[in-house]
PDB file of N, CA and C in Angstrom:
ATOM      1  N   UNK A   1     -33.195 -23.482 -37.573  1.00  0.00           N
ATOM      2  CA  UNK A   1     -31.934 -22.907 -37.182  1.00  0.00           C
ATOM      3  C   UNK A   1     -30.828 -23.785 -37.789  1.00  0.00           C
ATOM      4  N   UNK A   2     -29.804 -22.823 -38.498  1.00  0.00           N
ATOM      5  CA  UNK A   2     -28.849 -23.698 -38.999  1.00  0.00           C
ATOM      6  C   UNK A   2     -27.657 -24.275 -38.017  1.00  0.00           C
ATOM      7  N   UNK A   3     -26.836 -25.329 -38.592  1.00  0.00           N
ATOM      8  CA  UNK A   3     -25.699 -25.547 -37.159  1.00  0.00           C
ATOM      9  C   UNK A   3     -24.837 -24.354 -37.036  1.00  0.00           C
ATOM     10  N   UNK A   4     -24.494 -23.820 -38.076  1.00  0.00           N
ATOM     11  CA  UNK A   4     -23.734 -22.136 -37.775  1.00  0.00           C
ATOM     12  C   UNK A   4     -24.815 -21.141 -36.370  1.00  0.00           C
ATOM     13  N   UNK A   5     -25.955 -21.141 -36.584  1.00  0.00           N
ATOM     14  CA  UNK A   5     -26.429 -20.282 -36.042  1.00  0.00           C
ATOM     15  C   UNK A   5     -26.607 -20.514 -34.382  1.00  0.00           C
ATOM     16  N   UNK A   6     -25.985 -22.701 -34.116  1.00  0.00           N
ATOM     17  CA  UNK A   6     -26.461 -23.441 -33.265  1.00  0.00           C
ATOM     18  C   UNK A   6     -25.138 -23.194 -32.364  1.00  0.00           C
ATOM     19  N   UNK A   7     -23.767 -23.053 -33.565  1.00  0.00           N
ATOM     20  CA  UNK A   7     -22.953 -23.385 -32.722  1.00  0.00           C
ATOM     21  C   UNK A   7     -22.170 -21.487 -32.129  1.00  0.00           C
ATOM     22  N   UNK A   8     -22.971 -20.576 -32.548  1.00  0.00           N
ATOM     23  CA  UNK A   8     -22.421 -19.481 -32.180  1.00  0.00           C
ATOM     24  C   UNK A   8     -23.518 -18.841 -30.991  1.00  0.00           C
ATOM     25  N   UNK A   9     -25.157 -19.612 -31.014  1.00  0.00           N
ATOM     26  CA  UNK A   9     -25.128 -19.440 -29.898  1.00  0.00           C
ATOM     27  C   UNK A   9     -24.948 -20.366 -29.038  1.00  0.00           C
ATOM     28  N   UNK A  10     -24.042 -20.848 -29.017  1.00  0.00           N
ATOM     29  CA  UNK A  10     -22.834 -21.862 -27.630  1.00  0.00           C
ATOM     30  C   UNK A  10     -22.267 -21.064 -27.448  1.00  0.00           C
ATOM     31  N   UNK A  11     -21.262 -20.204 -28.341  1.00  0.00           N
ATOM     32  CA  UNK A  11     -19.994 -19.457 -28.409  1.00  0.00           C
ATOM     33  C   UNK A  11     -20.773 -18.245 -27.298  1.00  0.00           C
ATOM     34  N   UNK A  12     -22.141 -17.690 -27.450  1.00  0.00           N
ATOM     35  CA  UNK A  12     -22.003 -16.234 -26.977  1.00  0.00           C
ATOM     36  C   UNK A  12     -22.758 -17.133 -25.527  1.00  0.00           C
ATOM     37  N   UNK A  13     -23.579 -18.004 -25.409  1.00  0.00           N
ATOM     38  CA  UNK A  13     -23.493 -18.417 -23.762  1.00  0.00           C
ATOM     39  C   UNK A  13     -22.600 -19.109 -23.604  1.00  0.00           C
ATOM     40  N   UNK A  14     -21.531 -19.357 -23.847  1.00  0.00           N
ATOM     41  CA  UNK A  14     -20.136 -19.433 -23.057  1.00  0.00           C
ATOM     42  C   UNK A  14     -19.432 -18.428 -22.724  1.00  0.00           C
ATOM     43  N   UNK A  15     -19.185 -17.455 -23.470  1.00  0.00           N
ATOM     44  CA  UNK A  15     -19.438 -15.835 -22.909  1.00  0.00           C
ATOM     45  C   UNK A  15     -20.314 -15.323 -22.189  1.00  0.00           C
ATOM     46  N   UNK A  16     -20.935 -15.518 -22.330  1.00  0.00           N
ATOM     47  CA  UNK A  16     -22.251 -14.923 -20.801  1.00  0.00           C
ATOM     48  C   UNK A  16     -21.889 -15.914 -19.830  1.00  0.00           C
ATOM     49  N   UNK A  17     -21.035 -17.051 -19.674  1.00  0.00           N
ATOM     50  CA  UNK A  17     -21.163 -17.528 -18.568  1.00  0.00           C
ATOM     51  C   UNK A  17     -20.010 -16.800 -18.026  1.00  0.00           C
ATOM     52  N   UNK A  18     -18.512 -17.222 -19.023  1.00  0.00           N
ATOM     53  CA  UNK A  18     -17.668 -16.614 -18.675  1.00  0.00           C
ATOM     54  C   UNK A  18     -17.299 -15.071 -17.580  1.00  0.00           C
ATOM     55  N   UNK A  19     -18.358 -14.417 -18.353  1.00  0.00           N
ATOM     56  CA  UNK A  19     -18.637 -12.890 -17.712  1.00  0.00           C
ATOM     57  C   UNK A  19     -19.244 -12.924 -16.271  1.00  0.00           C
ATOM     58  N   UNK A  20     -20.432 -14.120 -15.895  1.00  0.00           N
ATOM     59  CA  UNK A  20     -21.029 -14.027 -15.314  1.00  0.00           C
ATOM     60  C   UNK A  20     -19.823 -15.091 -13.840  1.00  0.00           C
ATOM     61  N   UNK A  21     -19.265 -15.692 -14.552  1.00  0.00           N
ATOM     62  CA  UNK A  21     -18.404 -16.191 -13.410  1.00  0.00           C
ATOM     63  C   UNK A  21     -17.181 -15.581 -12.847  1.00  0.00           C
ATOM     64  N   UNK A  22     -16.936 -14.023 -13.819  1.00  0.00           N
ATOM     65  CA  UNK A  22     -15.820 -13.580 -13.096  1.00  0.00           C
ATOM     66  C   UNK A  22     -16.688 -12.359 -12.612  1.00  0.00           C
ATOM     67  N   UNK A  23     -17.976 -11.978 -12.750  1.00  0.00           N
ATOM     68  CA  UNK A  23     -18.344 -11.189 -11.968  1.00  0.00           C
ATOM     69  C   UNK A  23     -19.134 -11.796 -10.402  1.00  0.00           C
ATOM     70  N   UNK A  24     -19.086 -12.908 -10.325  1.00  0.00           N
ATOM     71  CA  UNK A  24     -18.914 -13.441  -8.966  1.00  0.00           C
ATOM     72  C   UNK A  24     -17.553 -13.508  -8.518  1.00  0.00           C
ATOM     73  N   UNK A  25     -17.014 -13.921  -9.138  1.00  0.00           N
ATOM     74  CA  UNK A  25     -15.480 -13.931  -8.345  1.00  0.00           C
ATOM     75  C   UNK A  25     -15.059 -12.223  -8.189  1.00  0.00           C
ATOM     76  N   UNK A  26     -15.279 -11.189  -8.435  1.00  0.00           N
ATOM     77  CA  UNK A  26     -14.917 -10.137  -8.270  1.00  0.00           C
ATOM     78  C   UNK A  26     -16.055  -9.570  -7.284  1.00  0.00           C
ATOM     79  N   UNK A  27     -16.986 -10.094  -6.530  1.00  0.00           N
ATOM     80  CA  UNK A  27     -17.915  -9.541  -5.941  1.00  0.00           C
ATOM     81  C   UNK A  27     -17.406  -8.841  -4.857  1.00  0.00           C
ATOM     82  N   UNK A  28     -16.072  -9.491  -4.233  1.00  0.00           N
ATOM     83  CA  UNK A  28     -15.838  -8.769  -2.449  1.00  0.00           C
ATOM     84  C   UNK A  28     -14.729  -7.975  -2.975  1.00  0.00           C
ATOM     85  N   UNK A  29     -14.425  -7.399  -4.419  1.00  0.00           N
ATOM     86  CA  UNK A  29     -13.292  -6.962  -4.645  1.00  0.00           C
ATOM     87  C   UNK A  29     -13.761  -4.887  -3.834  1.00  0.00           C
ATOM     88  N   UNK A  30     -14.632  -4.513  -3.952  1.00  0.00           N
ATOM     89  CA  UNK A  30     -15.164  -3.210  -3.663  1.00  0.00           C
ATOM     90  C   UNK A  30     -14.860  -3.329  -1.728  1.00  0.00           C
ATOM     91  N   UNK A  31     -15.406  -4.049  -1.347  1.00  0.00           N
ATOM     92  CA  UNK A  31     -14.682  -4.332   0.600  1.00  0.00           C
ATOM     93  C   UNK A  31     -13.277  -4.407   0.370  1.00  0.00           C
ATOM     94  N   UNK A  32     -12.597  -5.496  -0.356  1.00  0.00           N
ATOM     95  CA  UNK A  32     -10.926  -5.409  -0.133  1.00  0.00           C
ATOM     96  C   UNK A  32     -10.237  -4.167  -0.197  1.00  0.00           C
ATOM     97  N   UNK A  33     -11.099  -2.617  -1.458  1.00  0.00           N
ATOM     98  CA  UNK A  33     -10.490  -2.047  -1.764  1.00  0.00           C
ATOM     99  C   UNK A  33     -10.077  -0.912  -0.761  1.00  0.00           C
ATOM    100  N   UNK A  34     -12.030  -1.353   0.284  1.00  0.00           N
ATOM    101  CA  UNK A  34     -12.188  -0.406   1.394  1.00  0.00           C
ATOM    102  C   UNK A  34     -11.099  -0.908   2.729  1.00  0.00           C
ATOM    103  N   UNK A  35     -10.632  -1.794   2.575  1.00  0.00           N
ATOM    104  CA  UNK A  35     -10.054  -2.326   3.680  1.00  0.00           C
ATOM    105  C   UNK A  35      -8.420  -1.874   4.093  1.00  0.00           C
ATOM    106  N   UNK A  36      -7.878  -1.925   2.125  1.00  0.00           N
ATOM    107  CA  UNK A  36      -6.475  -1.640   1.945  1.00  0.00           C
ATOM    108  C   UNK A  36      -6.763   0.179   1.676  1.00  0.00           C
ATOM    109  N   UNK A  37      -7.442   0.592   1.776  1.00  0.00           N
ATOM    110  CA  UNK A  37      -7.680   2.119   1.835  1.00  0.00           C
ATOM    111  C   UNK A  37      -7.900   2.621   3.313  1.00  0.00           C
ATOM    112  N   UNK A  38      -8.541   1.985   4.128  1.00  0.00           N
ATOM    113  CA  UNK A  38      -8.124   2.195   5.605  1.00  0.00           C
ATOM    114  C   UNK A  38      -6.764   1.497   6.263  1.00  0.00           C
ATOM    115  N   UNK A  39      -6.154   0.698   5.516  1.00  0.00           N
ATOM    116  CA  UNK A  39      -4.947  -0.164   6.158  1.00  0.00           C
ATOM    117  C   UNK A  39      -3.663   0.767   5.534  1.00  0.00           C
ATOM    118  N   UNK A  40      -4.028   1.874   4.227  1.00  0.00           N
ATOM    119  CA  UNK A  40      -3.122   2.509   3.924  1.00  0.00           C
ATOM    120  C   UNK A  40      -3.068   3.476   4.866  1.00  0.00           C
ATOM    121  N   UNK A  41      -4.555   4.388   4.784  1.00  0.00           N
ATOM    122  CA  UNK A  41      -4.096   5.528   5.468  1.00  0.00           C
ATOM    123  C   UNK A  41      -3.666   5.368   7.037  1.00  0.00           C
ATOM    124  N   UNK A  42      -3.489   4.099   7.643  1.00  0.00           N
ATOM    125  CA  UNK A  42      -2.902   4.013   8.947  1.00  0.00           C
ATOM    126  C   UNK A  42      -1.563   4.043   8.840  1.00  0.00           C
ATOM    127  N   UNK A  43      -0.537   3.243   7.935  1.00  0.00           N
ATOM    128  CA  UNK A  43       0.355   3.369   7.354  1.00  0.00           C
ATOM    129  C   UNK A  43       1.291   4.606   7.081  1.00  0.00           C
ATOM    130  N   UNK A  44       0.070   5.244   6.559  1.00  0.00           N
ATOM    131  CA  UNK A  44       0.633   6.765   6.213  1.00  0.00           C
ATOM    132  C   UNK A  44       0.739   7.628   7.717  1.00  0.00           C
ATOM    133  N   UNK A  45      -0.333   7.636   8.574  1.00  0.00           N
ATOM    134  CA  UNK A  45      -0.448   8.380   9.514  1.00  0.00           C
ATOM    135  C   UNK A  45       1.303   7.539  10.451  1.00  0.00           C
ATOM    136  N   UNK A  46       1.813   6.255  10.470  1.00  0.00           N
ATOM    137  CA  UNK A  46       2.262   5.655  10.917  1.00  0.00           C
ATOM    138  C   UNK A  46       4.241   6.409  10.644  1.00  0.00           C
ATOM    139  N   UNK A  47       3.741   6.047   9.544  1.00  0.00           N
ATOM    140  CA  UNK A  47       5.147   6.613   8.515  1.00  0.00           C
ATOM    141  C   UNK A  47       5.480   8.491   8.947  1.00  0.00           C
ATOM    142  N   UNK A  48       4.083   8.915   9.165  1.00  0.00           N
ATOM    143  CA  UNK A  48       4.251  10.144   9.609  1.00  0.00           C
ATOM    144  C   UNK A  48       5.518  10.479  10.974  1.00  0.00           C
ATOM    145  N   UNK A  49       4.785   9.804  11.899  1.00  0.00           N
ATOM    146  CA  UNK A  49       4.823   9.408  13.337  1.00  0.00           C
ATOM    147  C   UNK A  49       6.813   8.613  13.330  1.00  0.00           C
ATOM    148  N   UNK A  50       7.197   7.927  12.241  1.00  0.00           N
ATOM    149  CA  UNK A  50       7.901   7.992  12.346  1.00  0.00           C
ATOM    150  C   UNK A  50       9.164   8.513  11.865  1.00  0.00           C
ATOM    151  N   UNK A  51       9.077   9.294  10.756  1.00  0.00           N
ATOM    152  CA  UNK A  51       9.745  10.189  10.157  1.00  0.00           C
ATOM    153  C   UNK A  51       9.888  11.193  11.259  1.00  0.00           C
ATOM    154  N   UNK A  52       8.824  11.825  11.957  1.00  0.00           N
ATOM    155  CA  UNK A  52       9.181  13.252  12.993  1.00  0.00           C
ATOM    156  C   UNK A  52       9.703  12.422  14.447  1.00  0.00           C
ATOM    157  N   UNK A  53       9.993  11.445  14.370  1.00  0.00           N
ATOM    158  CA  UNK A  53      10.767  10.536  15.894  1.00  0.00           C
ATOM    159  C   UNK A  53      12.107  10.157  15.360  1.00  0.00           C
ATOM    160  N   UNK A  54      12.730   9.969  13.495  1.00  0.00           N
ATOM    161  CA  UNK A  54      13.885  10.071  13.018  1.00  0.00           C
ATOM    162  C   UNK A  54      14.716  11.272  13.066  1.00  0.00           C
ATOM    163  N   UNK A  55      13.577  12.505  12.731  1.00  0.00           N
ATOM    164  CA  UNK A  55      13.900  13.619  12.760  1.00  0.00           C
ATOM    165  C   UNK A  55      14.182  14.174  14.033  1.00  0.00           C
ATOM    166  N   UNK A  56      13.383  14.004  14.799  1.00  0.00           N
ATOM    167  CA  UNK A  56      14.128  13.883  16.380  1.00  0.00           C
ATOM    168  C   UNK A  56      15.945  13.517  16.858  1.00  0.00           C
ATOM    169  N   UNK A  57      15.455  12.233  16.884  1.00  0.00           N
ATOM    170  CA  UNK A  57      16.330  11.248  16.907  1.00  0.00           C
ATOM    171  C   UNK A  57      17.818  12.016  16.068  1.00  0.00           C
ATOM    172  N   UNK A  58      17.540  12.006  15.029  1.00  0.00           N
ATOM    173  CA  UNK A  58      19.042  12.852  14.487  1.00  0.00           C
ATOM    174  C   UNK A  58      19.445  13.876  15.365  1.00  0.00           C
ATOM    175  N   UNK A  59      18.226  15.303  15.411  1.00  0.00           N
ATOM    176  CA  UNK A  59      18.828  16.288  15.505  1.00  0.00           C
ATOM    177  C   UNK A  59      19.562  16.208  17.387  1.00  0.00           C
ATOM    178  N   UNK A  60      18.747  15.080  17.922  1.00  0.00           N
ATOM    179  CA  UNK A  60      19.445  14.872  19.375  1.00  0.00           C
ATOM    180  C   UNK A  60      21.285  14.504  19.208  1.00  0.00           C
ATOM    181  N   UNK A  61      20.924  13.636  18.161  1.00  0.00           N
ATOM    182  CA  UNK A  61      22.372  13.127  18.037  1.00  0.00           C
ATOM    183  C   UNK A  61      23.227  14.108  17.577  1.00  0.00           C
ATOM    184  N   UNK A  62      22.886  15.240  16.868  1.00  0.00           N
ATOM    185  CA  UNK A  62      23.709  15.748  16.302  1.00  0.00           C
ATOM    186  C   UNK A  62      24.156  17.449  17.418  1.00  0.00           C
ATOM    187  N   UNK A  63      23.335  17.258  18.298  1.00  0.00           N
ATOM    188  CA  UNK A  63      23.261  18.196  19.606  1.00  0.00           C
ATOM    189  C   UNK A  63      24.403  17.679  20.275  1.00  0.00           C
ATOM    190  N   UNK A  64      24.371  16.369  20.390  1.00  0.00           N
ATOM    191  CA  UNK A  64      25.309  15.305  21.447  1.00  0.00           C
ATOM    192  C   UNK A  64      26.773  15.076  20.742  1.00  0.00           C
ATOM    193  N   UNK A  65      26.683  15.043  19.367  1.00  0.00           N
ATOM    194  CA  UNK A  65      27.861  15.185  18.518  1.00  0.00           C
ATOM    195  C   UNK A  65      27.973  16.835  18.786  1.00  0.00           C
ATOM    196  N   UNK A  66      28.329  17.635  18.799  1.00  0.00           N
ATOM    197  CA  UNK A  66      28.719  18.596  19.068  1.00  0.00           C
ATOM    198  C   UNK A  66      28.903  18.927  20.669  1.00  0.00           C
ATOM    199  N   UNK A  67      28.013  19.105  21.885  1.00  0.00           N
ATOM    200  CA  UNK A  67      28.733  18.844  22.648  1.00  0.00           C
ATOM    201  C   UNK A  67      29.859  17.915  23.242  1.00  0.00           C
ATOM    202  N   UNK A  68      29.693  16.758  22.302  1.00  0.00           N
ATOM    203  CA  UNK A  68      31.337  16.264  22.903  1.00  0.00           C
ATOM    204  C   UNK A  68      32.508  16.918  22.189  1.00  0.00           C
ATOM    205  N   UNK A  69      32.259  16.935  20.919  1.00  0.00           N
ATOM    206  CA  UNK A  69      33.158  17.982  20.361  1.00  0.00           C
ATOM    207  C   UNK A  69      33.961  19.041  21.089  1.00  0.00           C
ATOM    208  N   UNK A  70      32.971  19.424  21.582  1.00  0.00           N
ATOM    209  CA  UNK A  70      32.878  21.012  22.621  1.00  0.00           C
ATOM    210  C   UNK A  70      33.913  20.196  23.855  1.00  0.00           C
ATOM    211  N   UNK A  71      33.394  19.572  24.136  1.00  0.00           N
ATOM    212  CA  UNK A  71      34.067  18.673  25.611  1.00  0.00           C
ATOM    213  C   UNK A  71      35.212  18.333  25.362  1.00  0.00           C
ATOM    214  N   UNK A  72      35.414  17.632  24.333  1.00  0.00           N
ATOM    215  CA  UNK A  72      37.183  17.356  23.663  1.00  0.00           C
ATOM    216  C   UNK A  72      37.993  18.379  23.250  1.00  0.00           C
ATOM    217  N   UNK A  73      37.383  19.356  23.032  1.00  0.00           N
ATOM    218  CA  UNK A  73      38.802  20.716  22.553  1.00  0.00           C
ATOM    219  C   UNK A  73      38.792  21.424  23.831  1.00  0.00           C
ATOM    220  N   UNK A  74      38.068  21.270  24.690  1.00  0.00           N
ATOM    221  CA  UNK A  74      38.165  21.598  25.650  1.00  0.00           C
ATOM    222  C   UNK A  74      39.252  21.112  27.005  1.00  0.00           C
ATOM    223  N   UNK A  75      38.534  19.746  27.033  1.00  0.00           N
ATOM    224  CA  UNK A  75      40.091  18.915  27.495  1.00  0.00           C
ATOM    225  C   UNK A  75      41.064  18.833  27.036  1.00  0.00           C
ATOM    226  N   UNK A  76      41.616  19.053  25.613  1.00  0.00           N
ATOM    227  CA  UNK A  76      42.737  19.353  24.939  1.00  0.00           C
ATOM    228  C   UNK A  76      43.550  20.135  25.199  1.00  0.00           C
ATOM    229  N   UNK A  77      42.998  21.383  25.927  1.00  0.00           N
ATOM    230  CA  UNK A  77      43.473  22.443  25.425  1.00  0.00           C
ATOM    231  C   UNK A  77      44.487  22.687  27.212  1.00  0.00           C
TER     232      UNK A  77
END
């Protein structure tokens, strides 16, 4: 074996290690993905819940803005 042939296979198992050490470090990445996929859709159901309690919330106010309305041209008059 020549040193060309010695020193490229270094080069490709330093690549196989390389590969092999970020596919351990990526091992719990498939659980994190399951985790932030149930932590979203609570979020979403959450965001739901509070968009229709804003939507509430306005149209009360805007019931209450008009009866005083109603109440002030009334005492005005």
């Amino acid at each position: 074996m020549s040193d060309y042939d010695g020193v490229l296979l270094e080069d490709i198992n330093h690549k196989l290690d390389a590969i092999l050490e970020s596919q351990a470090a990526m091992a719990n990445v498939p659980g994190t993905i399951d985790d932030i996929d149930e932590r979203l859709q609570n979020v979403e159901s959450d965001v739901k819940v509070i968009k229709a309690a804003a939507m509430d919330l306005s149209q009360d106010h805007t019931r209450l803005t008009n009866r005083v309305m109603k109440i002030e041209k009334t005492a005005t008059l």
